[in-house]
C-alpha atoms as a PDB file:
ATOM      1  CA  UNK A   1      97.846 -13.465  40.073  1.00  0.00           C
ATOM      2  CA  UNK A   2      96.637 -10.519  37.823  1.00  0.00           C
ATOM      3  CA  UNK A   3      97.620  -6.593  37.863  1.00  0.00           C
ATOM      4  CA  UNK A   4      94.972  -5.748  35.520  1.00  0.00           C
ATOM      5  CA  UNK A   5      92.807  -6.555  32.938  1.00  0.00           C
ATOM      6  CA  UNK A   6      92.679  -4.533  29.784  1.00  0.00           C
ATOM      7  CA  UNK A   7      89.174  -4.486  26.766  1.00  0.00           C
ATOM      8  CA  UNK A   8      89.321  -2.389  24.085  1.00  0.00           C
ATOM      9  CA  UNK A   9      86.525  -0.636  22.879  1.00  0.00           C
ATOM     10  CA  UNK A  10      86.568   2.254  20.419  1.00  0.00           C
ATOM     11  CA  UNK A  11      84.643   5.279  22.881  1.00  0.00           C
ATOM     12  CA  UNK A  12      85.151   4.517  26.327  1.00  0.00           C
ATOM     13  CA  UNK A  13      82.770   7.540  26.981  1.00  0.00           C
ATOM     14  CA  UNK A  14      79.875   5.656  25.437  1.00  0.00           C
ATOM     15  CA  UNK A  15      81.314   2.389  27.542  1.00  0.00           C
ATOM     16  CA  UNK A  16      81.565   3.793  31.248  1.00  0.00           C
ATOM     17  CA  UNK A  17      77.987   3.876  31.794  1.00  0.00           C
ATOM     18  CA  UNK A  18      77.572   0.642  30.898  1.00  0.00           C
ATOM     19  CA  UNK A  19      80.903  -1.093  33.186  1.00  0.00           C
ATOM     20  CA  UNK A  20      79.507   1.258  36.220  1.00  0.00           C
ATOM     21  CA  UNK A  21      76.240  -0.022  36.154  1.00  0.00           C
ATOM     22  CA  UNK A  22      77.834  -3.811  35.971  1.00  0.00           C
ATOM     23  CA  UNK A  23      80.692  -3.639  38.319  1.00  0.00           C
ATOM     24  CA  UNK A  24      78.698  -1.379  41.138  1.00  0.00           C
ATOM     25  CA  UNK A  25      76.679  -5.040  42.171  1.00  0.00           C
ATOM     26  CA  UNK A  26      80.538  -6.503  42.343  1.00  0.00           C
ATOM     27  CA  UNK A  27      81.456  -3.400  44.733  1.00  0.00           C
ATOM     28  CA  UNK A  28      83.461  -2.587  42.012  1.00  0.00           C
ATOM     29  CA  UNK A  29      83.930   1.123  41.088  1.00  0.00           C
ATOM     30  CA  UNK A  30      85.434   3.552  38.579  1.00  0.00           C
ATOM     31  CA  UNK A  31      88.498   4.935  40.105  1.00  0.00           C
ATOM     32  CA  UNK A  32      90.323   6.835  37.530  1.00  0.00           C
ATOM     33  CA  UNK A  33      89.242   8.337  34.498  1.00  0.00           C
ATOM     34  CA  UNK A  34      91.840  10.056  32.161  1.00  0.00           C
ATOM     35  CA  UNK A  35      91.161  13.407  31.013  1.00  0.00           C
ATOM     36  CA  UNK A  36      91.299  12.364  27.261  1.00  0.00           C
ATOM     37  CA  UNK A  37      88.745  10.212  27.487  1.00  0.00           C
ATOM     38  CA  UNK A  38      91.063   7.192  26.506  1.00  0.00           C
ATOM     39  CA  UNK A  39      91.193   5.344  29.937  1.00  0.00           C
ATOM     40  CA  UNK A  40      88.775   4.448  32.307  1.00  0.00           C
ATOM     41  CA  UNK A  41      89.637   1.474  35.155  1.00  0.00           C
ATOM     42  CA  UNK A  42      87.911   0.116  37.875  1.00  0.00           C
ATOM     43  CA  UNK A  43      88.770  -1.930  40.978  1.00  0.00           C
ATOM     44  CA  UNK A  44      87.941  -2.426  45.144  1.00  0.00           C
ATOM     45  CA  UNK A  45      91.187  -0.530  46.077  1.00  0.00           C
ATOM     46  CA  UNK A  46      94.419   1.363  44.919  1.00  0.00           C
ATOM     47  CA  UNK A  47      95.939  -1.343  45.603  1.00  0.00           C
ATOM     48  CA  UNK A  48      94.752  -4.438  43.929  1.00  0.00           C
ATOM     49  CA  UNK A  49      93.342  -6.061  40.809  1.00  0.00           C
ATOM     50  CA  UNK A  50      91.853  -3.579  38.209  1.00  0.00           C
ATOM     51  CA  UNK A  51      89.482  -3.906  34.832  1.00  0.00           C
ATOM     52  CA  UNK A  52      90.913  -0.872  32.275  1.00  0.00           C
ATOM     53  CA  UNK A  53      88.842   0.113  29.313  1.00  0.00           C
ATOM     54  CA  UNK A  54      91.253   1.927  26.290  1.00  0.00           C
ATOM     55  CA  UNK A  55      90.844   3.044  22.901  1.00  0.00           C
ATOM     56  CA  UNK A  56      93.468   0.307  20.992  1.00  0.00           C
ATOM     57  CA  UNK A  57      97.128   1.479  21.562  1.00  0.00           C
ATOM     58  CA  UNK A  58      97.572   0.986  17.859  1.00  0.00           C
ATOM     59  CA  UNK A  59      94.913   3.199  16.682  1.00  0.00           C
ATOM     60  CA  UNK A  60      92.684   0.077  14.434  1.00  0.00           C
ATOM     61  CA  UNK A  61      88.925  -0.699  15.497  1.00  0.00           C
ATOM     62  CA  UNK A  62      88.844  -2.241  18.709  1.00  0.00           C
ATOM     63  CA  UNK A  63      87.334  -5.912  18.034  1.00  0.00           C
ATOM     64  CA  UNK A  64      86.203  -8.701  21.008  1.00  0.00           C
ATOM     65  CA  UNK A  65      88.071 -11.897  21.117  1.00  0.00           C
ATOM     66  CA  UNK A  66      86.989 -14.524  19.944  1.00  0.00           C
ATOM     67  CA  UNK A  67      87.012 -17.043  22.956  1.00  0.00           C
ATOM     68  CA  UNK A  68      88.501 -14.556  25.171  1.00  0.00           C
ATOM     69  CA  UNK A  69      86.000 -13.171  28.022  1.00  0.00           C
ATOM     70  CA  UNK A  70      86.931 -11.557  31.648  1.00  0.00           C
ATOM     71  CA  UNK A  71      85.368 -13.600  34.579  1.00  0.00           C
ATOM     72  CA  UNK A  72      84.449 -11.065  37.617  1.00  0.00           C
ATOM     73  CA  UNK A  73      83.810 -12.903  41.347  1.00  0.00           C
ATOM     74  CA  UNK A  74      80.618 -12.161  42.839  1.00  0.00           C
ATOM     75  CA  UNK A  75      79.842 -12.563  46.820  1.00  0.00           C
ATOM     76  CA  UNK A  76      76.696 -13.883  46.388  1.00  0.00           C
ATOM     77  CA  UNK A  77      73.932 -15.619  43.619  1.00  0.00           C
ATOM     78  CA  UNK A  78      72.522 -12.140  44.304  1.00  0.00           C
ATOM     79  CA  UNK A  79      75.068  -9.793  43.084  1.00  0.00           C
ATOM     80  CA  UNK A  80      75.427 -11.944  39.737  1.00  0.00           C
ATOM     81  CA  UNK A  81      71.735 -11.603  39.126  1.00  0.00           C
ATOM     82  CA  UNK A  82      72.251  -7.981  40.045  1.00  0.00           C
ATOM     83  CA  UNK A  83      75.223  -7.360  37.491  1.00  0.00           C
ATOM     84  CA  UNK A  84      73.352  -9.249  34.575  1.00  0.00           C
ATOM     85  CA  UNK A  85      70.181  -7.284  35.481  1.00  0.00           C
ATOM     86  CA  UNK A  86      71.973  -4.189  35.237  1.00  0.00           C
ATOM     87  CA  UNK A  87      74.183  -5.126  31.919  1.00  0.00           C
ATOM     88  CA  UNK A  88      71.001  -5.833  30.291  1.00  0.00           C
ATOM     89  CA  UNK A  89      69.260  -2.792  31.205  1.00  0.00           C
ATOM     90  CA  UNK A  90      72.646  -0.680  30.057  1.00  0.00           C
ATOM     91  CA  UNK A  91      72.768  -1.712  26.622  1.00  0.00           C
ATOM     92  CA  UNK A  92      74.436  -5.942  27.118  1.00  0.00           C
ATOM     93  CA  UNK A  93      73.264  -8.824  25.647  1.00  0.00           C
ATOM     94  CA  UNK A  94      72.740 -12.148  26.974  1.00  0.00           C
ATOM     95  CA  UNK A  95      75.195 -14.834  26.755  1.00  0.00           C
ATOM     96  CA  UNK A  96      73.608 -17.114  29.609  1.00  0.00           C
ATOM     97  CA  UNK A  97      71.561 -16.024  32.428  1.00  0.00           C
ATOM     98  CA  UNK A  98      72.435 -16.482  35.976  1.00  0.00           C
ATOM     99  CA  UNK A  99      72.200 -19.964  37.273  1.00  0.00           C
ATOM    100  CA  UNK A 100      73.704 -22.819  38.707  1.00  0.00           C
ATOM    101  CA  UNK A 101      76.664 -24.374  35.938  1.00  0.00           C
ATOM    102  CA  UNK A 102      77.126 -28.033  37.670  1.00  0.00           C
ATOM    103  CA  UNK A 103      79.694 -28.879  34.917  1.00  0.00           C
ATOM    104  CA  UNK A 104      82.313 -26.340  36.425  1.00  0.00           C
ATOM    105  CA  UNK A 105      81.408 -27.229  40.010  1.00  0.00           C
ATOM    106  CA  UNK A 106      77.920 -28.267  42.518  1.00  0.00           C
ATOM    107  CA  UNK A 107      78.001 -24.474  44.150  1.00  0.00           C
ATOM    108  CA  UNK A 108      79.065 -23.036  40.441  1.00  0.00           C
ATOM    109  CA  UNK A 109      76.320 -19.910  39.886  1.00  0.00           C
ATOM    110  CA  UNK A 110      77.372 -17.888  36.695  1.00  0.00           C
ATOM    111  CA  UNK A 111      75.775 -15.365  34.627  1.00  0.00           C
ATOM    112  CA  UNK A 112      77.516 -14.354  31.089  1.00  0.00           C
ATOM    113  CA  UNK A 113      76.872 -10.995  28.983  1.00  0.00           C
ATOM    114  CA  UNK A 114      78.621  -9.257  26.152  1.00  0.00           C
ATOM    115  CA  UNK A 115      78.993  -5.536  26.578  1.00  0.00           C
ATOM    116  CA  UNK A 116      77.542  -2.970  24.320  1.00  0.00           C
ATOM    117  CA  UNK A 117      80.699  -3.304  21.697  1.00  0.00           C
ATOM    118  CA  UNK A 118      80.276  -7.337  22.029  1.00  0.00           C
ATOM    119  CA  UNK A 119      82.788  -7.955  25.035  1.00  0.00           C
ATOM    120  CA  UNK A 120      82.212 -11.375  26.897  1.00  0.00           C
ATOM    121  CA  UNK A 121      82.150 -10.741  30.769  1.00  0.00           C
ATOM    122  CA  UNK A 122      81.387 -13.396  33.293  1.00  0.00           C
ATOM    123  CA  UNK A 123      80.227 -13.312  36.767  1.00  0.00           C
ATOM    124  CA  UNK A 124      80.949 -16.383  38.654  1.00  0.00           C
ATOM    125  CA  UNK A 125      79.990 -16.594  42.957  1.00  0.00           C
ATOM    126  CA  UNK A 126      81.082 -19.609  44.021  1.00  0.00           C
ATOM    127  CA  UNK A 127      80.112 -21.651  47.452  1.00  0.00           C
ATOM    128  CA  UNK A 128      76.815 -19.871  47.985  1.00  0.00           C
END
């Protein structure tokens, strides 16, 4: 359903570190890079859904949403503990470690962090 998903934060330089760490648990990686420094995006593949990081088109302080947060799929309860582990240890805070959420679903395991410029991410495995 999605191309892409887009979070602005104001140095993406700073920023990479941090989504690297996170995503590699996902089998996520970085996969382009612009040479200004104003783009970085992730993915599986060329080909399919992608997480961009950018410097706000419209030049203002990038701020998080308030109620808005990316969910990321994880194959296993292990790769979400492995994602949170690593946001923690690369500057994210805690939002809800990883564990079973029974109000979305019996096989629901989650974890929730905010990135270092107060992003929300999720990481949901479900069936596991």
């Amino acid at each position: 359903m999605f191309s892409h998903v887009t979070i602005g934060v104001d140095d993406v330089a700073r920023a990479i570190p941090f989504y690297d760490a996170f995503l590699a648990p996902l089998g996520i990686t970085r996969i382009w890079t612009d040479e200004d420094g104003g783009f970085a995006g992730w993915g599986k593949d060329e080909v399919g859904p992608k997480l961009y990081l950018t410097r706000p088109f419209d030049g203002r302080p990038a701020a998080p949403g308030n109620g808005g947060m990316c969910a990321l799929v994880a194959d296993s309860h292990d790769s979400v503990r492995a994602a949170w582990e690593a946001a923690m240890a690369h500057g994210g805070s805690d939002e809800g470690a990883p564990g079973l959420r029974p109000n979305y679903g019996p096989d629901y395991f989650g974890a929730y962090v905010r990135d270092p410029e107060g992003n929300k991410l999720h990481v949901v495995c479900r069936g596991l």
